[in-house]
Protein backbone atom coordinates (compact mmCIF):
# COMPACT_ATOMS: atom_id res chain seq x y z
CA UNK A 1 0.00 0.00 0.00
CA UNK A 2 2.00 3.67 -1.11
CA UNK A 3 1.74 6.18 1.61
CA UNK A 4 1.19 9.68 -0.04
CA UNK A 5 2.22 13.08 2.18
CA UNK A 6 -0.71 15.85 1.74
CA UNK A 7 0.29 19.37 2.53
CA UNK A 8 -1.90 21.38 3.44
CA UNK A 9 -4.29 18.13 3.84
CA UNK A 10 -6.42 19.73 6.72
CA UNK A 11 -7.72 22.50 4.15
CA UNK A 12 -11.36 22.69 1.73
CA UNK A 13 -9.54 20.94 -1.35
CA UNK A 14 -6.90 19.13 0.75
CA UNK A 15 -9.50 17.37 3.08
CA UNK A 16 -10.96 15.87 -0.71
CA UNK A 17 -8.08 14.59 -1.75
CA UNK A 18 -7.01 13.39 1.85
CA UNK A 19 -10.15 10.82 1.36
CA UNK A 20 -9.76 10.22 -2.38
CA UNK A 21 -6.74 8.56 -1.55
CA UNK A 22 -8.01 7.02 1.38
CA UNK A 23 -10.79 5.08 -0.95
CA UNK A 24 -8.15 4.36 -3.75
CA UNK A 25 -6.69 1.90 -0.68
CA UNK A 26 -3.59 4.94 -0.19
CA UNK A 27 -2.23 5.27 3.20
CA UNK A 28 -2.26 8.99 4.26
CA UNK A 29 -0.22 11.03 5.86
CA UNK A 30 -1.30 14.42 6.16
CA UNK A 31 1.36 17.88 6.76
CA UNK A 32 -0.07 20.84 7.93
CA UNK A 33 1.18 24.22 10.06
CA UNK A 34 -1.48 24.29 12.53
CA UNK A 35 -1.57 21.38 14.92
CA UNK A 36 -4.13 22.70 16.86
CA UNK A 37 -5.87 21.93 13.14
CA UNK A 38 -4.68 18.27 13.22
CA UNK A 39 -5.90 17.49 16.89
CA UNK A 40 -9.52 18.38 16.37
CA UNK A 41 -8.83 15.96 13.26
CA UNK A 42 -11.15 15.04 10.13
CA UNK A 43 -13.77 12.88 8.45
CA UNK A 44 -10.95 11.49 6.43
CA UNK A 45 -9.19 10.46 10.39
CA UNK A 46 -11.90 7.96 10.42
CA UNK A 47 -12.17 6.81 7.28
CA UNK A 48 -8.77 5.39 6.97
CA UNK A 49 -4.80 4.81 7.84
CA UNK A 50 -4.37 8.59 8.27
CA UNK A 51 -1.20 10.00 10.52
CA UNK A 52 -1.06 13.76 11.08
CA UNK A 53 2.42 15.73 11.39
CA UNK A 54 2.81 19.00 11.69
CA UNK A 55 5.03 20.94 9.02
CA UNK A 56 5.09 24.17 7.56
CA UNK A 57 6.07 23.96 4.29
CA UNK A 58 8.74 27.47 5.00
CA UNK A 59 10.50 24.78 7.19
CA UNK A 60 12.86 22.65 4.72
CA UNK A 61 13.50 20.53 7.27
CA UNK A 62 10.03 19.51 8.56
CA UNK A 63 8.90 19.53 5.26
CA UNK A 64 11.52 16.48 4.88
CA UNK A 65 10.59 14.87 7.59
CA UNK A 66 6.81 15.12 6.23
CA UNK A 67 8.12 13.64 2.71
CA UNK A 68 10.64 11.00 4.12
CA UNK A 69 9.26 7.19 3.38
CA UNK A 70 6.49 8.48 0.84
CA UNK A 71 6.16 7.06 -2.46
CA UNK A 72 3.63 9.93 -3.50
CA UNK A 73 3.16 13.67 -2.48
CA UNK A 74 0.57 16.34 -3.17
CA UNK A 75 0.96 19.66 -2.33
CA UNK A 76 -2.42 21.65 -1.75
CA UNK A 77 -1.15 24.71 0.22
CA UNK A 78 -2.61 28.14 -0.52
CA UNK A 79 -2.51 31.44 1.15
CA UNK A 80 -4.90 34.17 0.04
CA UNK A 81 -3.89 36.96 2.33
CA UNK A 82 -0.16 38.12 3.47
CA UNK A 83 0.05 38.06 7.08
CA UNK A 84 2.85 38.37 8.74
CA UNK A 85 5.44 35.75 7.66
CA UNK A 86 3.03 34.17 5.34
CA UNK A 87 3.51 36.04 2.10
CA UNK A 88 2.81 34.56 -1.16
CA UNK A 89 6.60 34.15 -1.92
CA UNK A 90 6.77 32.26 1.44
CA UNK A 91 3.89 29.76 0.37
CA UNK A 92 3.87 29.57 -3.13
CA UNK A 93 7.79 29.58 -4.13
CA UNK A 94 9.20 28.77 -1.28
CA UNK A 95 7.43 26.40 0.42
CA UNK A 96 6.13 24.76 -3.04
CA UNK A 97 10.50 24.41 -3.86
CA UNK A 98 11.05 22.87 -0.05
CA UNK A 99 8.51 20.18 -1.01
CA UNK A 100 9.90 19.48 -4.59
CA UNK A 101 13.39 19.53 -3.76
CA UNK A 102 12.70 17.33 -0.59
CA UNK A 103 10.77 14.78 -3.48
CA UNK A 104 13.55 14.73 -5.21
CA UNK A 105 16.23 14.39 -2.64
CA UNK A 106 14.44 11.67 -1.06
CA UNK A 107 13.28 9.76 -3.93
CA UNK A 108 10.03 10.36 -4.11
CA UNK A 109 7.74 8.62 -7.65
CA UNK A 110 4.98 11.24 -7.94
CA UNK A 111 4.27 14.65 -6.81
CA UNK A 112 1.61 16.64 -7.71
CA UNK A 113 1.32 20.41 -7.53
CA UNK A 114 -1.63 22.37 -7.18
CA UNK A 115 -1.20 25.60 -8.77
CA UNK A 116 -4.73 27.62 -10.21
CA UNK A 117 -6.09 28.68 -13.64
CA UNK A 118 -4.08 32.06 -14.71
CA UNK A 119 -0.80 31.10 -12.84
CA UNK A 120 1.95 33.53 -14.12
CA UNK A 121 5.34 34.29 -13.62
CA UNK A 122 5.38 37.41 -15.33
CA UNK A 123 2.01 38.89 -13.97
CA UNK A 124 2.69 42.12 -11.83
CA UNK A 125 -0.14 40.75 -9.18
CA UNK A 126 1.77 39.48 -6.40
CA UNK A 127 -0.22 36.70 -5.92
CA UNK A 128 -0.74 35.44 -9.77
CA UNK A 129 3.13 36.25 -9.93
CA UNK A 130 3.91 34.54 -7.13
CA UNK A 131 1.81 31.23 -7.82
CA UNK A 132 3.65 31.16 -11.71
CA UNK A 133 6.70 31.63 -10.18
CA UNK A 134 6.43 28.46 -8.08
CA UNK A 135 5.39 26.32 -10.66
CA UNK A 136 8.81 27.13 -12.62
CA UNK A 137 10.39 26.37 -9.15
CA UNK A 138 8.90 22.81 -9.07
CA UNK A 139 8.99 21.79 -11.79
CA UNK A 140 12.62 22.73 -11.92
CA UNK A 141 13.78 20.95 -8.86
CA UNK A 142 11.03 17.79 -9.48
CA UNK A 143 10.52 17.98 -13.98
CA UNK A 144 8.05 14.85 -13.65
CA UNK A 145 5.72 16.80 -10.94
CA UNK A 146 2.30 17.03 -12.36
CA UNK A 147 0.62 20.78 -12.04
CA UNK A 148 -2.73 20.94 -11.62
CA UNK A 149 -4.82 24.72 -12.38
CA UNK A 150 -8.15 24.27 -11.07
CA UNK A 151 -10.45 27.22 -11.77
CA UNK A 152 -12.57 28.67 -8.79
CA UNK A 153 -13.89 25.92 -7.05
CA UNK A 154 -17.02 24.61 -5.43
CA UNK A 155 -18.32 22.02 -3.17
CA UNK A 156 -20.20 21.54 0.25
CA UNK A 157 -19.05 24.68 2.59
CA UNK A 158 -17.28 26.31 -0.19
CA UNK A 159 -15.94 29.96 -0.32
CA UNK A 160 -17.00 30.69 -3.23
CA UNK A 161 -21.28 29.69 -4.04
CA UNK A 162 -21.72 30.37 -0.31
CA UNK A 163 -20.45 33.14 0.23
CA UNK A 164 -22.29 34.86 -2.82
CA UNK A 165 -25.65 33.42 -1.29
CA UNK A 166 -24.98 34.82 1.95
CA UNK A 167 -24.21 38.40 0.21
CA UNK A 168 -27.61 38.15 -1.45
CA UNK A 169 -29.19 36.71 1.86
CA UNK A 170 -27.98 39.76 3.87
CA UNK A 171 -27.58 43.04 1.26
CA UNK A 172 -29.95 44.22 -0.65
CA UNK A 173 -27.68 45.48 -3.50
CA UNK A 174 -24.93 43.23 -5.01
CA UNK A 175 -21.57 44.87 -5.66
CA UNK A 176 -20.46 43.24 -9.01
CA UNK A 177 -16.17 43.65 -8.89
CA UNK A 178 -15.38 44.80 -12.68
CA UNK A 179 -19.13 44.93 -13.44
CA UNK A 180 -19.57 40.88 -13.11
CA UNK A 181 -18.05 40.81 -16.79
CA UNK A 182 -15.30 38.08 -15.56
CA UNK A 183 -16.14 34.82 -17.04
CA UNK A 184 -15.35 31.90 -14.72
CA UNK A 185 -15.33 27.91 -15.14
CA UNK A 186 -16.03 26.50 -11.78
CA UNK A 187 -14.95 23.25 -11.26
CA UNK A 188 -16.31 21.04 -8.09
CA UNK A 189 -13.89 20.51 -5.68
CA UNK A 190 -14.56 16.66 -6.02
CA UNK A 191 -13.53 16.57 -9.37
CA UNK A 192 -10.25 18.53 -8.23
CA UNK A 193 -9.37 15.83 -5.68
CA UNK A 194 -9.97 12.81 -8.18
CA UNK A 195 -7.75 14.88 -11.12
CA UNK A 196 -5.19 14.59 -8.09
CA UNK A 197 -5.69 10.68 -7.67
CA UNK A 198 -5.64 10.34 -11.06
CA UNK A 199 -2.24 11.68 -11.90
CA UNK A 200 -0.62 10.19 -8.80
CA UNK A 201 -0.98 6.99 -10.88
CA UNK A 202 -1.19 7.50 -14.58
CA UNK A 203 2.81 7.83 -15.52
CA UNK A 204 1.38 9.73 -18.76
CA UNK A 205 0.59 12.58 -16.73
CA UNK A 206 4.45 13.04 -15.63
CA UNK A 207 5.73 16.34 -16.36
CA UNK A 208 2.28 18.02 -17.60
CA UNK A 209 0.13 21.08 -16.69
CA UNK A 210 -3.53 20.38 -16.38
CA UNK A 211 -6.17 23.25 -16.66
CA UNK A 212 -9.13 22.53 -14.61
CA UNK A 213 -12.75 23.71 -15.18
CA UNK A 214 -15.88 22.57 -15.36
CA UNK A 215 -18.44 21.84 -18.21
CA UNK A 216 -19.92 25.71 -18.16
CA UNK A 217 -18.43 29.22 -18.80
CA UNK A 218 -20.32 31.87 -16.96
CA UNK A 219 -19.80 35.49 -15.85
CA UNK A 220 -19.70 36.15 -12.26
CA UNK A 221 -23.20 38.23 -12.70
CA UNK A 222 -24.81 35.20 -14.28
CA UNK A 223 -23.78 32.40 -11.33
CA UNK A 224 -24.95 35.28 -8.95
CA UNK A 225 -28.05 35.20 -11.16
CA UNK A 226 -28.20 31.51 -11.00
CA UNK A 227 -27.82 31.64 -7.10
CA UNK A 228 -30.90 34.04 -6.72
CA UNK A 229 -33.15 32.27 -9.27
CA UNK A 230 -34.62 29.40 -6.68
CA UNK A 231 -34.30 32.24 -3.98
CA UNK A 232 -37.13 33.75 -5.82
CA UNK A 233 -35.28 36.67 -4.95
CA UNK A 234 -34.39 40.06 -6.86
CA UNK A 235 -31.35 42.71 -6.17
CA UNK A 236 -29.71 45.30 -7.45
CA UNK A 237 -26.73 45.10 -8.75
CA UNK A 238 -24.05 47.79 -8.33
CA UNK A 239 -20.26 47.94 -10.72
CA UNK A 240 -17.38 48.24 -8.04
CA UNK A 241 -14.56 49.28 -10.74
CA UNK A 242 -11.00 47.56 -9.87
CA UNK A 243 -9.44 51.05 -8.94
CA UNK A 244 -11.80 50.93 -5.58
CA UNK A 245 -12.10 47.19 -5.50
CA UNK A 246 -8.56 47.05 -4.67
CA UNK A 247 -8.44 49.43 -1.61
CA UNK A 248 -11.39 47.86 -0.50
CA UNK A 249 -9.52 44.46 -0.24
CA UNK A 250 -7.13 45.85 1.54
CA UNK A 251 -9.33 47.07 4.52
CA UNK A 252 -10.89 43.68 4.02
CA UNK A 253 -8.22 41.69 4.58
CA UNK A 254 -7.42 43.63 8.14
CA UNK A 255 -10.59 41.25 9.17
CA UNK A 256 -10.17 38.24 10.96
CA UNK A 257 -12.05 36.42 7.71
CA UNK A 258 -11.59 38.63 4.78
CA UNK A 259 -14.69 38.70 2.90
CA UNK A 260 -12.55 39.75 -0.27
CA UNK A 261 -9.16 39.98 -0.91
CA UNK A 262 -6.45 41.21 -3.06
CA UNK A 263 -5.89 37.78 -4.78
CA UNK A 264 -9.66 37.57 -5.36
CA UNK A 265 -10.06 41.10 -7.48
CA UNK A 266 -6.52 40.12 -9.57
CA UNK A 267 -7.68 37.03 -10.39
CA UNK A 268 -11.30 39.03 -11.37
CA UNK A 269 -9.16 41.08 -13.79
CA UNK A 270 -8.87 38.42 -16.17
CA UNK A 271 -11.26 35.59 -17.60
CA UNK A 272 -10.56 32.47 -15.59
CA UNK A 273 -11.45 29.56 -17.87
CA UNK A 274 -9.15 26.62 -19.15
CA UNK A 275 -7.06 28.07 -22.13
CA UNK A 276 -6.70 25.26 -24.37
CA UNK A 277 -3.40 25.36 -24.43
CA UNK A 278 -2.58 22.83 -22.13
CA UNK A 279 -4.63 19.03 -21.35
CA UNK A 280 -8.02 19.34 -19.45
CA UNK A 281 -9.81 17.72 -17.39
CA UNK A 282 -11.21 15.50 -19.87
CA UNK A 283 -8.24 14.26 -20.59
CA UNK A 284 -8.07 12.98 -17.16
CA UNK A 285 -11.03 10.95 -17.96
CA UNK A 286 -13.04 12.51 -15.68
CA UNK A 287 -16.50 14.03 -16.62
CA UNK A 288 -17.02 16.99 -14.28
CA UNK A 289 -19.95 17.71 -12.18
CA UNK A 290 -22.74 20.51 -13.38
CA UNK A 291 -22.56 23.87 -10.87
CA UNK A 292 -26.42 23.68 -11.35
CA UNK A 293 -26.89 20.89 -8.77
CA UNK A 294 -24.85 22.57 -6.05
CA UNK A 295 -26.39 25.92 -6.67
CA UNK A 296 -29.70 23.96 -6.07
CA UNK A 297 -28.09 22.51 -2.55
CA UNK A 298 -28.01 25.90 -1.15
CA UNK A 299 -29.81 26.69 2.18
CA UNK A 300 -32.38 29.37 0.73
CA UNK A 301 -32.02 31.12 3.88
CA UNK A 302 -29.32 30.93 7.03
């Protein structure tokens, strides 16, 4: 049975793949920074033989220790907001070249790299920079890593469907970022975690970049106009231009739980839908799930 390392294994994607793995008969060990994350534990601690250590992946060597003994290892770590320490450089090119070089110092057969839709080195957002940058990094220190670039995801107690309900819940005005003109290709979060099973064991996908999306392209003001539809509700909806939707990520982020970041409105700059440049999900042989039937999931009211 191949034991496979997680990073970031505790988080909304990670916790997927954590139990993908689990049911493809994988053992699990799971690397996060928080322990006080790993003690309260997960569904996937039940399901399976799951071990917990901490590591954060700025540490090269606990991020060894995390990678020592495993045939496979996924990294899933994100950070949406620079806090302290944990800068995008930090996470995205540092910590995502600690893991590969520590997979390739220690032998490791697969790793696969989460990355997102848009990733680029040469972008002058820190964030999109940051997350292109890192996939040069890995790949450079691990060339048979497989990079996965989901688009915005969605799932059960998702960041991205809920949150939009609860803004049309509680305001009776939408503020559309850019006018709502971005055009997005959600992908389920599910889907995401079996792309990441998959190319753990298909050798073909050594060395490639997968885009991620799902079977629809839609503007952000048409999934918001989805979301209100069985609401039987109507709003208004207001343009937020990018010259004050930036500032007002900023104060955002000074909140415990940013309601919007900086990441968010650079990534709404540009359309975030697979490019067809590069293998899809398809080619993964997996059909993905509709956003219709988790928009109709929603709580209508909270």
């Amino acid at each position: 049975m191949a034991l496979v390392t997680v990073f970031g294994g505790t988080g909304f994607l990670g916790r997927r793949i954590v139990e993908r793995l689990l049911h493809g008969g994988a053992m699990v060990r799971v690397a996060a920074r928080q322990t006080k994350r790993i003690d309260r534990g997960t569904d996937s601690e039940r399901a399976g033989p799951t071990t917990f250590v901490a590591a954060d992946v700025r540490d090269e060597d606990r991020v060894a220790a995390a990678v020592a003994g495993a045939q496979g290892v996924v990294n899933a770590v994100s950070a949406y907001v620079e806090r302290g320490g944990t800068t995008y450089a930090a996470v995205h090119e540092l910590g995502a070249g600690n893991i590969a070089k520590a997979c390739s110092r220690l032998g490791v057969d697969r790793l696969v790299h989460i990355s997102g839709i848009g990733a680029d080195a040469a972008s002058q957002s820190r964030y999109i920079g940051a997350r292109g940058r890192g996939e040069l990094i890995v790949l450079a220190a691990f060339p048979g890593a497989v990079i996965l670039r989901p688009s915005v995801m969605f799932g059960p107690d998702d960041a991205f469907l809920n949150s939009l309900a609860q803004i049309i819940r509680s305001a009776p005005v939408i503020p559309l970022i850019g006018g709502g003109r971005t055009t997005l290709q959600p992908v389920h979060v599910l889907d995401v975690a079996e792309a990441v099973g998959r190319s753990l064991s298909d050798p073909a996908a050594s060395g490639k970049i997968y885009e991620l999306g799902g079977p629809e392209s839609l503007t952000l003001r048409e999934i918001i106009e989805r979301i209100l539809l069985p609401m039987g509700q109507r709003r208004l909806f207001i343009p937020v231009p990018f010259a004050l939707a930036h500032p007002l990520a900023r104060l955002c982020e000074l909140l415990p739980k940013a309601p919007l970041t900086v990441a968010q409105v650079d990534l709404l700059k540009n359309d975030n839908v697979t490019s067809k440049h590069f293998p899809e999900i398809g080619d993964l042989g997996i059909a993905p799930r509709n956003l219709a039937d988790a928009i109709s999931q929603l709580p209508s009211r909270r």
